[in-house]
N, C-alpha and C. Protein backbone atom coordinates (compact mmCIF):
# COMPACT_ATOMS: atom_id res chain seq x y z
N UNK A 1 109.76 81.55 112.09
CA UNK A 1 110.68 82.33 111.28
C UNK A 1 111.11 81.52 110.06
N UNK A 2 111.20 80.30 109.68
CA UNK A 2 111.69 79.26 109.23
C UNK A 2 110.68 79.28 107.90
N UNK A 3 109.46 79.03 108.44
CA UNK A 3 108.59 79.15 107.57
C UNK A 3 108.20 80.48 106.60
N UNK A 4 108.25 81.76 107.26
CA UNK A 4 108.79 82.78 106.47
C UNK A 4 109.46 82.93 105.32
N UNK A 5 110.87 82.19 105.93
CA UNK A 5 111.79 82.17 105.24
C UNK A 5 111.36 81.51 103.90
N UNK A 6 111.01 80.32 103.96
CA UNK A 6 110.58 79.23 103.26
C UNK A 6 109.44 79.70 101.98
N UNK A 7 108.44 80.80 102.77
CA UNK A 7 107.51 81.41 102.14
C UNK A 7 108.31 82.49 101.10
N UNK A 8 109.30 83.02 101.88
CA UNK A 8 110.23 83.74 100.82
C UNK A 8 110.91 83.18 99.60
N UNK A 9 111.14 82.19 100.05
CA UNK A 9 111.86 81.43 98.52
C UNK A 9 110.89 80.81 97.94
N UNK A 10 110.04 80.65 97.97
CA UNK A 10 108.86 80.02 97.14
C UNK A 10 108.46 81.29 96.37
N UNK A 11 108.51 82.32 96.94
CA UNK A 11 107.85 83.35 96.16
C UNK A 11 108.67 83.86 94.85
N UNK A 12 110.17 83.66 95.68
CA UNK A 12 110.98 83.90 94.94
C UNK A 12 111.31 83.22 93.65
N UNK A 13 111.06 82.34 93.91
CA UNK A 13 110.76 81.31 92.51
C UNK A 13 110.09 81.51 91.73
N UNK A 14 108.60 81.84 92.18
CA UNK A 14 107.88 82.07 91.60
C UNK A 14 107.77 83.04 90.98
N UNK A 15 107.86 84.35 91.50
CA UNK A 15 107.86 85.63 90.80
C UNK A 15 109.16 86.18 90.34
N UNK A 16 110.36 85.39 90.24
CA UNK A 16 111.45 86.02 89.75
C UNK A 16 111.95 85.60 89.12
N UNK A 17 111.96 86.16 87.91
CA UNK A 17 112.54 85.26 86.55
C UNK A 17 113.97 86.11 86.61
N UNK A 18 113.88 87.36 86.83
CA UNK A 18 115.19 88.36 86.96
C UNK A 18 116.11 88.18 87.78
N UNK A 19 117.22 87.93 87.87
CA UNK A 19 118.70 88.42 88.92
C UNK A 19 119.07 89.37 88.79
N UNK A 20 120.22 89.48 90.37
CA UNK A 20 120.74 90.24 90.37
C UNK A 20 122.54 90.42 90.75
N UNK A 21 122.88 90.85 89.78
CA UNK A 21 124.24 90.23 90.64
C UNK A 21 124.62 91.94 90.43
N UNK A 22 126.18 91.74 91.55
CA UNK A 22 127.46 92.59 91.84
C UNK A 22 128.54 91.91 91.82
N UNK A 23 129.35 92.86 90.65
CA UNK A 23 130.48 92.62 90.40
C UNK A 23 131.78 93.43 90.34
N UNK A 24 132.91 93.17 91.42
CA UNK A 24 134.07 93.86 91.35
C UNK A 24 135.06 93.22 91.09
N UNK A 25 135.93 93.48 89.89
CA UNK A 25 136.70 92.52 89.66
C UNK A 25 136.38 90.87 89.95
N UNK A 26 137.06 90.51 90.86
CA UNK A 26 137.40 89.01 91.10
C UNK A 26 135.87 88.56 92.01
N UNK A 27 135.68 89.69 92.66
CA UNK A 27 134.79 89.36 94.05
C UNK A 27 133.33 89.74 92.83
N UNK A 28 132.02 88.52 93.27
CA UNK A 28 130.46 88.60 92.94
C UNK A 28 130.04 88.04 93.47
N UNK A 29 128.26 88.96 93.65
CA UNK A 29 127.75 88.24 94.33
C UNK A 29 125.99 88.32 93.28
N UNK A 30 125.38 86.84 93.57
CA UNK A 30 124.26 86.79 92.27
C UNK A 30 123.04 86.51 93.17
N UNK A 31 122.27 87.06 92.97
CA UNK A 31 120.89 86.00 93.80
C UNK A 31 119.54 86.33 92.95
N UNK A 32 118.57 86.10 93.35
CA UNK A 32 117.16 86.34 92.65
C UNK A 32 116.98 87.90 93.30
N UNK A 33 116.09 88.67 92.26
CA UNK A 33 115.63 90.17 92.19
C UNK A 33 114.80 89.99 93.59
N UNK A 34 113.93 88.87 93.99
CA UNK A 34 113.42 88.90 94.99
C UNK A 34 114.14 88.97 96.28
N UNK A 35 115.12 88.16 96.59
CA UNK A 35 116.16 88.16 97.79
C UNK A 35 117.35 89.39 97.70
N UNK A 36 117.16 90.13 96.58
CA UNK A 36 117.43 91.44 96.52
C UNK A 36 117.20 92.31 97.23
N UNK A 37 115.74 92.53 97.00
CA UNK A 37 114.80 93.48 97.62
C UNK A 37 114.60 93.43 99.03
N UNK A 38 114.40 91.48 98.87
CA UNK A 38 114.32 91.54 100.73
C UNK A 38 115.72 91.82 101.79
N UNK A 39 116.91 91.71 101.14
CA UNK A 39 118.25 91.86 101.42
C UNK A 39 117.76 93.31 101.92
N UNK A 40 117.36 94.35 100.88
CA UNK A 40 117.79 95.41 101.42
C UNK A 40 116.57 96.57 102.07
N UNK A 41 115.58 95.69 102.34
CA UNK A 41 114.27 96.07 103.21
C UNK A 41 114.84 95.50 104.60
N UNK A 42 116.03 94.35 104.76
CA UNK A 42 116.10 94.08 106.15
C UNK A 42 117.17 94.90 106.41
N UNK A 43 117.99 95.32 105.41
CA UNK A 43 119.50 96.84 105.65
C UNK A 43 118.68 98.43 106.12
N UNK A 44 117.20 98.52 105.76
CA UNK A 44 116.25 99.61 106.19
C UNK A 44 116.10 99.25 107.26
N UNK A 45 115.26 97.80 107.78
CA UNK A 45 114.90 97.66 108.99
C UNK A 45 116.00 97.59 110.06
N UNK A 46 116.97 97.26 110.06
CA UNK A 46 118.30 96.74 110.91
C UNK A 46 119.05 98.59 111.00
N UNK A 47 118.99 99.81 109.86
CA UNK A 47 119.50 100.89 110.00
C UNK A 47 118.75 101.55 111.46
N UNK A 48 117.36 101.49 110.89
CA UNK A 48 116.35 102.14 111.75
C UNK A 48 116.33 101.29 112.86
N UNK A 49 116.84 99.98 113.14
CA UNK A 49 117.20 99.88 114.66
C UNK A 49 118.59 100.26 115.64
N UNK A 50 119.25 100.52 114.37
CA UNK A 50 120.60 101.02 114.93
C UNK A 50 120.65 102.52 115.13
N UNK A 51 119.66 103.02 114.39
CA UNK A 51 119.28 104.32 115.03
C UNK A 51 118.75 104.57 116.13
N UNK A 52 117.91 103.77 116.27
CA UNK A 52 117.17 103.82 117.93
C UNK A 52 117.93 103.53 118.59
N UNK A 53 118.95 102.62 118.62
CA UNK A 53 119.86 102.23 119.58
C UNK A 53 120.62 103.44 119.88
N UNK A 54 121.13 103.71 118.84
CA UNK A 54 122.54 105.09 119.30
C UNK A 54 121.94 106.23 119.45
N UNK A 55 120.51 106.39 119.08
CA UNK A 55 119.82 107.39 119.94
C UNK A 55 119.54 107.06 121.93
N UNK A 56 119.30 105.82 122.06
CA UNK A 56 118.95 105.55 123.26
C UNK A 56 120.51 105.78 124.18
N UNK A 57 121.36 105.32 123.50
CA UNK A 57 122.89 105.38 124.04
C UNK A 57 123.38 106.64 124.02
N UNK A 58 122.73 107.56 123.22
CA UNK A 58 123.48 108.78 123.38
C UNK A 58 122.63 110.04 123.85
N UNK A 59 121.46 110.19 124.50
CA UNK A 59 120.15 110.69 124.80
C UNK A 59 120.97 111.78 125.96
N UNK A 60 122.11 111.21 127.05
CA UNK A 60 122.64 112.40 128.43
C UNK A 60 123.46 113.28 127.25
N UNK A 61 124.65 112.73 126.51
CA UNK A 61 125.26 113.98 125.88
C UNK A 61 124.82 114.95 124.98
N UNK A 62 123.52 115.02 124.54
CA UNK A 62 122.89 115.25 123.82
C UNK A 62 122.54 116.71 124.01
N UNK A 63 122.58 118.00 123.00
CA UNK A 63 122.44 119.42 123.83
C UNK A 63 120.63 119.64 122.92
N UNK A 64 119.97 120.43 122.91
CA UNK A 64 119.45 121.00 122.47
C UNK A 64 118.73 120.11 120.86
N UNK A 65 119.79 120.78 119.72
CA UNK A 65 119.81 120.65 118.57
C UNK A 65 119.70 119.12 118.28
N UNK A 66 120.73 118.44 119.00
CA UNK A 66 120.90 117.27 118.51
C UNK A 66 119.39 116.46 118.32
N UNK A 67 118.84 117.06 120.04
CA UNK A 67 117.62 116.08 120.33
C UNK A 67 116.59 116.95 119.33
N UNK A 68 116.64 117.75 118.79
CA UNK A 68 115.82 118.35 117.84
C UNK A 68 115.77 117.68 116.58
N UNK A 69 116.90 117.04 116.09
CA UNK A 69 117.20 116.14 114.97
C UNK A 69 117.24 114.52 114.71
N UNK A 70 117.07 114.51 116.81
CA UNK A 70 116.83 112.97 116.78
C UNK A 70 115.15 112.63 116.82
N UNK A 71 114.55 113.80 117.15
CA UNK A 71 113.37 113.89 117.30
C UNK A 71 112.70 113.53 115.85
N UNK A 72 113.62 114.19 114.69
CA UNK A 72 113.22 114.17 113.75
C UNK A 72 112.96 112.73 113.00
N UNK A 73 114.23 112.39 112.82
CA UNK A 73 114.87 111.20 112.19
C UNK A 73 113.70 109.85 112.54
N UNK A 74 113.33 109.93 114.18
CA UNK A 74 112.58 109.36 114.50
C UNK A 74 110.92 109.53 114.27
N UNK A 75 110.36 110.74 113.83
CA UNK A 75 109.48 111.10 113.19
C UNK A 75 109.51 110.35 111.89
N UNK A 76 110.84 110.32 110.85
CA UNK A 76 110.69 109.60 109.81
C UNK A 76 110.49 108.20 109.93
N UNK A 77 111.13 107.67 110.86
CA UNK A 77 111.07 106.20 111.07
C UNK A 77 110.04 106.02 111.20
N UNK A 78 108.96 106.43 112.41
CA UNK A 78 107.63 106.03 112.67
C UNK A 78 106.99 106.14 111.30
N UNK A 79 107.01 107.27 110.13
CA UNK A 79 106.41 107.31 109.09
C UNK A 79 106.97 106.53 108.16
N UNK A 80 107.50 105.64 107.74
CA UNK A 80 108.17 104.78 107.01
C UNK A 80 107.81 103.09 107.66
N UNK A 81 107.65 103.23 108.97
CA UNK A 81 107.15 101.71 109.41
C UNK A 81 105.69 101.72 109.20
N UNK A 82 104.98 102.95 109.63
CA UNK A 82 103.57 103.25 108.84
C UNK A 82 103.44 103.13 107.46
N UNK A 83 104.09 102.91 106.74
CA UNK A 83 103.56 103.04 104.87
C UNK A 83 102.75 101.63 105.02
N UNK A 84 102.38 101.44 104.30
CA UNK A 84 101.57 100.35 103.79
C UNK A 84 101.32 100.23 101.97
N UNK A 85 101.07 99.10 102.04
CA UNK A 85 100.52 98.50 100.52
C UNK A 85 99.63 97.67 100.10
N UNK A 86 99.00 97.64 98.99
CA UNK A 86 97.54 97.35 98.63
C UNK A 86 97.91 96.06 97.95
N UNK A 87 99.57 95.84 98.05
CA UNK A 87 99.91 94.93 96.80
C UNK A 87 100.23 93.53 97.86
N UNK A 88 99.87 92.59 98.28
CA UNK A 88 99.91 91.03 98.83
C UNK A 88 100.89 91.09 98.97
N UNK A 89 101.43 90.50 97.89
CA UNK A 89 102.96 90.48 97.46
C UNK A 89 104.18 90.92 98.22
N UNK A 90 103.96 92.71 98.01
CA UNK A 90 104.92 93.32 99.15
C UNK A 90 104.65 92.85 100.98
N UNK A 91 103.14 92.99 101.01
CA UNK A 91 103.07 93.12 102.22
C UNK A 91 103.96 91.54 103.12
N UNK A 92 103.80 90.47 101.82
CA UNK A 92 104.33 89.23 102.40
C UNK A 92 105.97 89.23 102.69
N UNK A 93 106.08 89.87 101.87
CA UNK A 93 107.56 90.27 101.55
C UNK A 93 109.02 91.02 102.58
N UNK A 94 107.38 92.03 103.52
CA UNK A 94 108.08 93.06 103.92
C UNK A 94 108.65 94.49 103.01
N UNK A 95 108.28 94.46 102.08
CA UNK A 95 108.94 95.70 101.00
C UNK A 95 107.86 97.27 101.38
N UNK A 96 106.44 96.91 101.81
CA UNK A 96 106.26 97.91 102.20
C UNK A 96 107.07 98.73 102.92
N UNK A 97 108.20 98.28 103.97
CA UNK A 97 108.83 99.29 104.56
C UNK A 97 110.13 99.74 103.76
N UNK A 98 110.39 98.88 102.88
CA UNK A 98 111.39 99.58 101.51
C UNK A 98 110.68 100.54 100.41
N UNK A 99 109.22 100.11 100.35
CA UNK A 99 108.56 101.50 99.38
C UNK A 99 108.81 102.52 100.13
N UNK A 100 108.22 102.55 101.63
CA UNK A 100 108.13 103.89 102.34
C UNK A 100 109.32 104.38 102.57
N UNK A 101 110.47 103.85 102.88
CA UNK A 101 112.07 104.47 102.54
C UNK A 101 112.03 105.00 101.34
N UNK A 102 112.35 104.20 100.08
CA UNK A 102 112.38 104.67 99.27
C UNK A 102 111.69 106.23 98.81
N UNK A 103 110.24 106.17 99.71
CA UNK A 103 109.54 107.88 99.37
C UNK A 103 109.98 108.64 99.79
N UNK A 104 110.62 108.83 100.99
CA UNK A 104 111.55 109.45 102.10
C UNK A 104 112.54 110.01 101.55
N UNK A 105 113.04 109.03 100.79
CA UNK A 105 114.87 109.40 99.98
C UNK A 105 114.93 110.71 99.22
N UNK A 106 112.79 110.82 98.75
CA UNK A 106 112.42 111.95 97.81
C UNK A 106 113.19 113.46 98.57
N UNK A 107 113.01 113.46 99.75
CA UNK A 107 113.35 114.58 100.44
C UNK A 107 114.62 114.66 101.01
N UNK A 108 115.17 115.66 100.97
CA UNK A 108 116.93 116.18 100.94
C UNK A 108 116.42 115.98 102.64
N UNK A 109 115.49 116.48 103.26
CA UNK A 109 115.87 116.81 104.63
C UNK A 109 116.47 115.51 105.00
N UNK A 110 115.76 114.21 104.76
CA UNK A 110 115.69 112.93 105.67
C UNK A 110 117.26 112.47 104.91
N UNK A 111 117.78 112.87 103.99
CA UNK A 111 119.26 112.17 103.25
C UNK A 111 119.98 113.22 104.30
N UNK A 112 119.86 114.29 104.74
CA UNK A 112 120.90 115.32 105.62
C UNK A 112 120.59 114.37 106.80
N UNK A 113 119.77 113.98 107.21
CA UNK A 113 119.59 113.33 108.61
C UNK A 113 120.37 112.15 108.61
N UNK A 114 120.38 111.25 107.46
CA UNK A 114 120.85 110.05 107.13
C UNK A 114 122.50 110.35 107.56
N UNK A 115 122.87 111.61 107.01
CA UNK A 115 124.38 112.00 106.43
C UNK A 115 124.89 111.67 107.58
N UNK A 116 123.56 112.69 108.48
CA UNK A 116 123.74 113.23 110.18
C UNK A 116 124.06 111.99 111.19
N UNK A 117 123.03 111.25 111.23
CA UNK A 117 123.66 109.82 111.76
C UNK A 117 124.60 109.10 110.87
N UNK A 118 125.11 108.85 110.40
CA UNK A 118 126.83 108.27 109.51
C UNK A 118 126.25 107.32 108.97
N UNK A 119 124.76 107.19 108.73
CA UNK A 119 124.39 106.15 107.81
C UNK A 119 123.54 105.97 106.16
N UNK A 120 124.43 107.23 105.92
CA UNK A 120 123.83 107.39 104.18
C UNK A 120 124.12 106.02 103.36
N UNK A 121 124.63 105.47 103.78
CA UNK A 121 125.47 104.20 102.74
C UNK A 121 123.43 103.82 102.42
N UNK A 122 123.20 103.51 103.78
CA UNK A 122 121.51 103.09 103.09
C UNK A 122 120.77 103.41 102.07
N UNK A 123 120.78 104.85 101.57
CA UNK A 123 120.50 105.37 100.82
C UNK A 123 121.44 105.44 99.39
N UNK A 124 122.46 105.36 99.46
CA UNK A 124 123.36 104.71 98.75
C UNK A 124 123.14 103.00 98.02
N UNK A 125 122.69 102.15 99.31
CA UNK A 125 122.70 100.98 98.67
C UNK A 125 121.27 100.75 97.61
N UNK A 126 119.74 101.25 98.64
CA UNK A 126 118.64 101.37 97.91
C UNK A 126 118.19 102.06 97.08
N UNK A 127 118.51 103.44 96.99
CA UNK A 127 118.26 104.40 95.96
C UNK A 127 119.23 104.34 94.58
N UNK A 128 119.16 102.90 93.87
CA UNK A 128 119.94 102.99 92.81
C UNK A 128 118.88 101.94 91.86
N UNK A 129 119.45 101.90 90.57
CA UNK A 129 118.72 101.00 89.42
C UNK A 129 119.14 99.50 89.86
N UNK A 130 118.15 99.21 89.62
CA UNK A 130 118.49 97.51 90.24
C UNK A 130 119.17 96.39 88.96
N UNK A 131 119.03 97.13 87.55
CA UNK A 131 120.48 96.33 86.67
C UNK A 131 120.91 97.33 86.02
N UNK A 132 121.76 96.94 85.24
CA UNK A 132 122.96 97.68 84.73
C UNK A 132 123.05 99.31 85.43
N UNK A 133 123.47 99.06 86.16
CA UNK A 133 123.98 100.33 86.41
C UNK A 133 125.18 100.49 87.51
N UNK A 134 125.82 101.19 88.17
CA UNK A 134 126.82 101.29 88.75
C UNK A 134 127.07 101.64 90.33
N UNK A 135 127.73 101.06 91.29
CA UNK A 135 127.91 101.62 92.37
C UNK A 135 129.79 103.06 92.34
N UNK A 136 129.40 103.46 92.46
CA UNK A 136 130.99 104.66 92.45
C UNK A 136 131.79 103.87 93.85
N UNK A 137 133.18 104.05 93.83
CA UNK A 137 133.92 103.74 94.88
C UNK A 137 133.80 104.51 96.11
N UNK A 138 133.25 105.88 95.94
CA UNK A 138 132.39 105.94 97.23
C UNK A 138 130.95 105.62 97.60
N UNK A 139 130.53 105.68 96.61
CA UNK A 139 129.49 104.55 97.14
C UNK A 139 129.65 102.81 98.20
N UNK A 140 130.28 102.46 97.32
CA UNK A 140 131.09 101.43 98.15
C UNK A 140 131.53 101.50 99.08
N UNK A 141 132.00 102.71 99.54
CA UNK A 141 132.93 102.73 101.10
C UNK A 141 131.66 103.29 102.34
N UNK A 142 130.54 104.23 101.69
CA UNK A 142 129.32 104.22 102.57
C UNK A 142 128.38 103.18 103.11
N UNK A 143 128.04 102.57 101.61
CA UNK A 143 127.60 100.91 102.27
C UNK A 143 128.88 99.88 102.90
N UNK A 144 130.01 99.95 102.70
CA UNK A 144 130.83 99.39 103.60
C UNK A 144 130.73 99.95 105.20
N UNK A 145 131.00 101.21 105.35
CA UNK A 145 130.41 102.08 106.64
C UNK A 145 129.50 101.27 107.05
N UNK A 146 128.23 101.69 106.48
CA UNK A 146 126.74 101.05 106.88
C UNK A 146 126.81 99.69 107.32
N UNK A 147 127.20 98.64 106.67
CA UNK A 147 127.31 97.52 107.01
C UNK A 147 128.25 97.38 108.56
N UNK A 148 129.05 97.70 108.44
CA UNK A 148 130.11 97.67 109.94
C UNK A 148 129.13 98.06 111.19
N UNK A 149 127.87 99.00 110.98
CA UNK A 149 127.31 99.50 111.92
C UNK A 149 126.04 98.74 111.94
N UNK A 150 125.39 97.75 110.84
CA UNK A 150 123.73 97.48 111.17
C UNK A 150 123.89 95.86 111.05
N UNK A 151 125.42 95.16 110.49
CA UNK A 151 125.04 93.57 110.30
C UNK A 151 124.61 93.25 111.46
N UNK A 152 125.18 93.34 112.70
CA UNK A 152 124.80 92.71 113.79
C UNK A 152 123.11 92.69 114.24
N UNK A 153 122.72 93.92 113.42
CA UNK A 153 121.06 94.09 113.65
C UNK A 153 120.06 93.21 112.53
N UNK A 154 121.08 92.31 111.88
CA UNK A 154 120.07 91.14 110.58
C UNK A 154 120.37 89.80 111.73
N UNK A 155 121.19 89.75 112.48
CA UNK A 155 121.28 88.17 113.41
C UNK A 155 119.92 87.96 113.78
N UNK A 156 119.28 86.94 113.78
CA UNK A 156 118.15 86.32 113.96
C UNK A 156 118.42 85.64 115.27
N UNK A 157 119.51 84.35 114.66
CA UNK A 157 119.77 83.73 115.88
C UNK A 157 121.44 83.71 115.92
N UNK A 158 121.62 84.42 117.18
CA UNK A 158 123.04 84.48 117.76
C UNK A 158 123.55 83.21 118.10
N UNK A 159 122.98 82.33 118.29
CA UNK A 159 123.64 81.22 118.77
C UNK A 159 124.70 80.37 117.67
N UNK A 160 123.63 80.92 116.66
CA UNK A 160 124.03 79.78 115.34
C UNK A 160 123.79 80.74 113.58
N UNK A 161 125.27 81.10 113.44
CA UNK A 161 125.47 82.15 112.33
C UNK A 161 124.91 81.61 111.38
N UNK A 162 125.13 80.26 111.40
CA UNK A 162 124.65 78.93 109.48
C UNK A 162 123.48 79.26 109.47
N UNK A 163 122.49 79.56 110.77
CA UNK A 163 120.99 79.47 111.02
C UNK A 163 120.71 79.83 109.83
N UNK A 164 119.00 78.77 109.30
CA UNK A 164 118.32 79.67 108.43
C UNK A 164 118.20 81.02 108.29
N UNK A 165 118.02 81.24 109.49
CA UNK A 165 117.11 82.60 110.10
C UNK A 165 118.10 83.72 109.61
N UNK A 166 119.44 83.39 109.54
CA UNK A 166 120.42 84.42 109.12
C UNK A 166 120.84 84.41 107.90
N UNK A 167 120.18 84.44 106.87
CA UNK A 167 120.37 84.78 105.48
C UNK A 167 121.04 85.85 105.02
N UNK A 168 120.16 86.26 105.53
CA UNK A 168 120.40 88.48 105.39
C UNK A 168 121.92 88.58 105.94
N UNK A 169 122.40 88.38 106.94
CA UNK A 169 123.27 88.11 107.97
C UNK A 169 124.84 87.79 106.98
N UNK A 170 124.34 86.32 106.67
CA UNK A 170 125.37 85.73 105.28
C UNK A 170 125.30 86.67 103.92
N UNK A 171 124.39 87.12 103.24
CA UNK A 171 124.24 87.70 102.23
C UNK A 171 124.67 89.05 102.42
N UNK A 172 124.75 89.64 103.02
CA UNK A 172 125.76 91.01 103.74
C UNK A 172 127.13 90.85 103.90
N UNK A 173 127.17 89.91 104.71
CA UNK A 173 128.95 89.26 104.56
C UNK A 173 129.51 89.25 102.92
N UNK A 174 128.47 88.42 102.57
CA UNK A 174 128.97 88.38 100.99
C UNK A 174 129.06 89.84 99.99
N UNK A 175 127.95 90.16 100.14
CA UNK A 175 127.84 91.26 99.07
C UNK A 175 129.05 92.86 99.93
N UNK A 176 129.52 92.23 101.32
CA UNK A 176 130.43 93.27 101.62
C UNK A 176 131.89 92.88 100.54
N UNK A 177 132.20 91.73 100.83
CA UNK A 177 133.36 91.46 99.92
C UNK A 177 133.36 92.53 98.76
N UNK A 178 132.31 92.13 97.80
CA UNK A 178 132.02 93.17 96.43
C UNK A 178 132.36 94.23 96.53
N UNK A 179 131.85 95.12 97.62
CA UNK A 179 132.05 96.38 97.97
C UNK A 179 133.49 96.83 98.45
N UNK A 180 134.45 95.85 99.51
CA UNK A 180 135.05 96.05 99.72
C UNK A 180 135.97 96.15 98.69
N UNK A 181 135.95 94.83 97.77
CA UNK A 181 137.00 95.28 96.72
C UNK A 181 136.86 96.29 95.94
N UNK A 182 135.62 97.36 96.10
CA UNK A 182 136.02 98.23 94.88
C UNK A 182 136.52 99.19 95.79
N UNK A 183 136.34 99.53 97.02
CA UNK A 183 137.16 100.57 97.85
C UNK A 183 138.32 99.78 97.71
N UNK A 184 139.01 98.51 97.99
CA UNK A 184 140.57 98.64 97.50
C UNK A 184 141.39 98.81 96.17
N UNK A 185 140.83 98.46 95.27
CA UNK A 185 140.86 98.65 93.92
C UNK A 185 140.60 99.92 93.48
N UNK A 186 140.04 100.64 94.26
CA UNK A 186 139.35 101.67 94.00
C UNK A 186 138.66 101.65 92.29
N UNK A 187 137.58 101.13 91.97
CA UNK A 187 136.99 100.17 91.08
C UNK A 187 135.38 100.64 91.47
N UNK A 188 134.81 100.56 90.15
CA UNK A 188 133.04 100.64 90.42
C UNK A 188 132.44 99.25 91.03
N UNK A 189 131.75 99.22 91.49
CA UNK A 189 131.09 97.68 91.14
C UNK A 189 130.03 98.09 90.11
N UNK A 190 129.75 96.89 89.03
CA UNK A 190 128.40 96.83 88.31
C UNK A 190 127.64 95.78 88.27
N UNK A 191 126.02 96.89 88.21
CA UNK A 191 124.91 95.79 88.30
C UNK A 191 125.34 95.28 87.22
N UNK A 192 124.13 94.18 87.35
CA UNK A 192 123.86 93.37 86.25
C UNK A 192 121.95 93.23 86.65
């Protein structure tokens, strides 16, 4: 995992001349366009396990409809861990499974499903311009949502939070601050 990691910041060096930061008032957070992307391909991967989870946890109360919509949701997932890419790059990256979200977002059904499980903030955090542009203060309070429900699904290693392995983990902590202050401020955050 270490080495991954390692492979990630090398790349990141290499191919990223661009940043990215968020800014609310007092609270920012800056990193490379690359640890961007991978930030929020592991907020896709960590949603879609917290979906399986609260599908598996909630499968007896479940009438009819529901399992008709969990059936679904999970139809998208399987098709979104299926995308693939021709491009190295992503595939090293992991972003293939952020392209195939991202195609998904195209369709209203899978954002009603998102709504449906309480985790639109995802779509909120990825479906935006990656500089200058703006998060709204509800935007902010959905990826705040989101986060409360999927950080625990970026822990690598539980034993040890500093771990390499938990980047994603720390970089969520952080970039929640951002968010949080514009839900108290009630304040945009902006790219950069």
């Amino acid at each position: 995992m270490y080495l991954k990691y390692l492979l990630k910041e090398i790349l990141c060096k290499i191919y990223s001349i661009m940043g990215m930061d968020l800014i609310c008032d007092q609270e920012h957070w800056s990193d490379c366009y690359s640890n961007w992307s991978n930030l929020r391909s592991a907020c896709v991967k960590a949603t879609f396990e917290y979906i399986k989870q609260f599908i598996e946890n909630n499968t007896i109360q479940t009438n009819k409809e529901e399992r008709r919509l969990q059936k679904k949701i999970m139809a998208y997932i399987d098709k979104i861990n299926a995308y693939k890419s021709d491009d190295e790059l992503f595939i090293v990256m992991n972003l293939h499974l952020f392209n195939g979200f991202l195609e998904e977002c195209k369709n209203i059904e899978f954002i009603d499903l998102l709504i449906k499980f309480g985790v639109l903030g995802i779509y909120t955090l990825c479906y935006k311009r990656d500089c200058e542009g703006y998060y709204s203060v509800g935007n902010a309070y959905d990826i705040c949502d989101l986060f409360s429900l999927i950080k625990d699904f970026t822990l690598d290693n539980k034993d040890d939070i500093d771990a390499s392995e938990n980047i994603i983990y720390r970089n969520i902590n952080q970039i929640e601050k951002v968010f949080q202050e514009s839900v108290r401020l009630k304040r945009i955050v902006t790219i950069f």
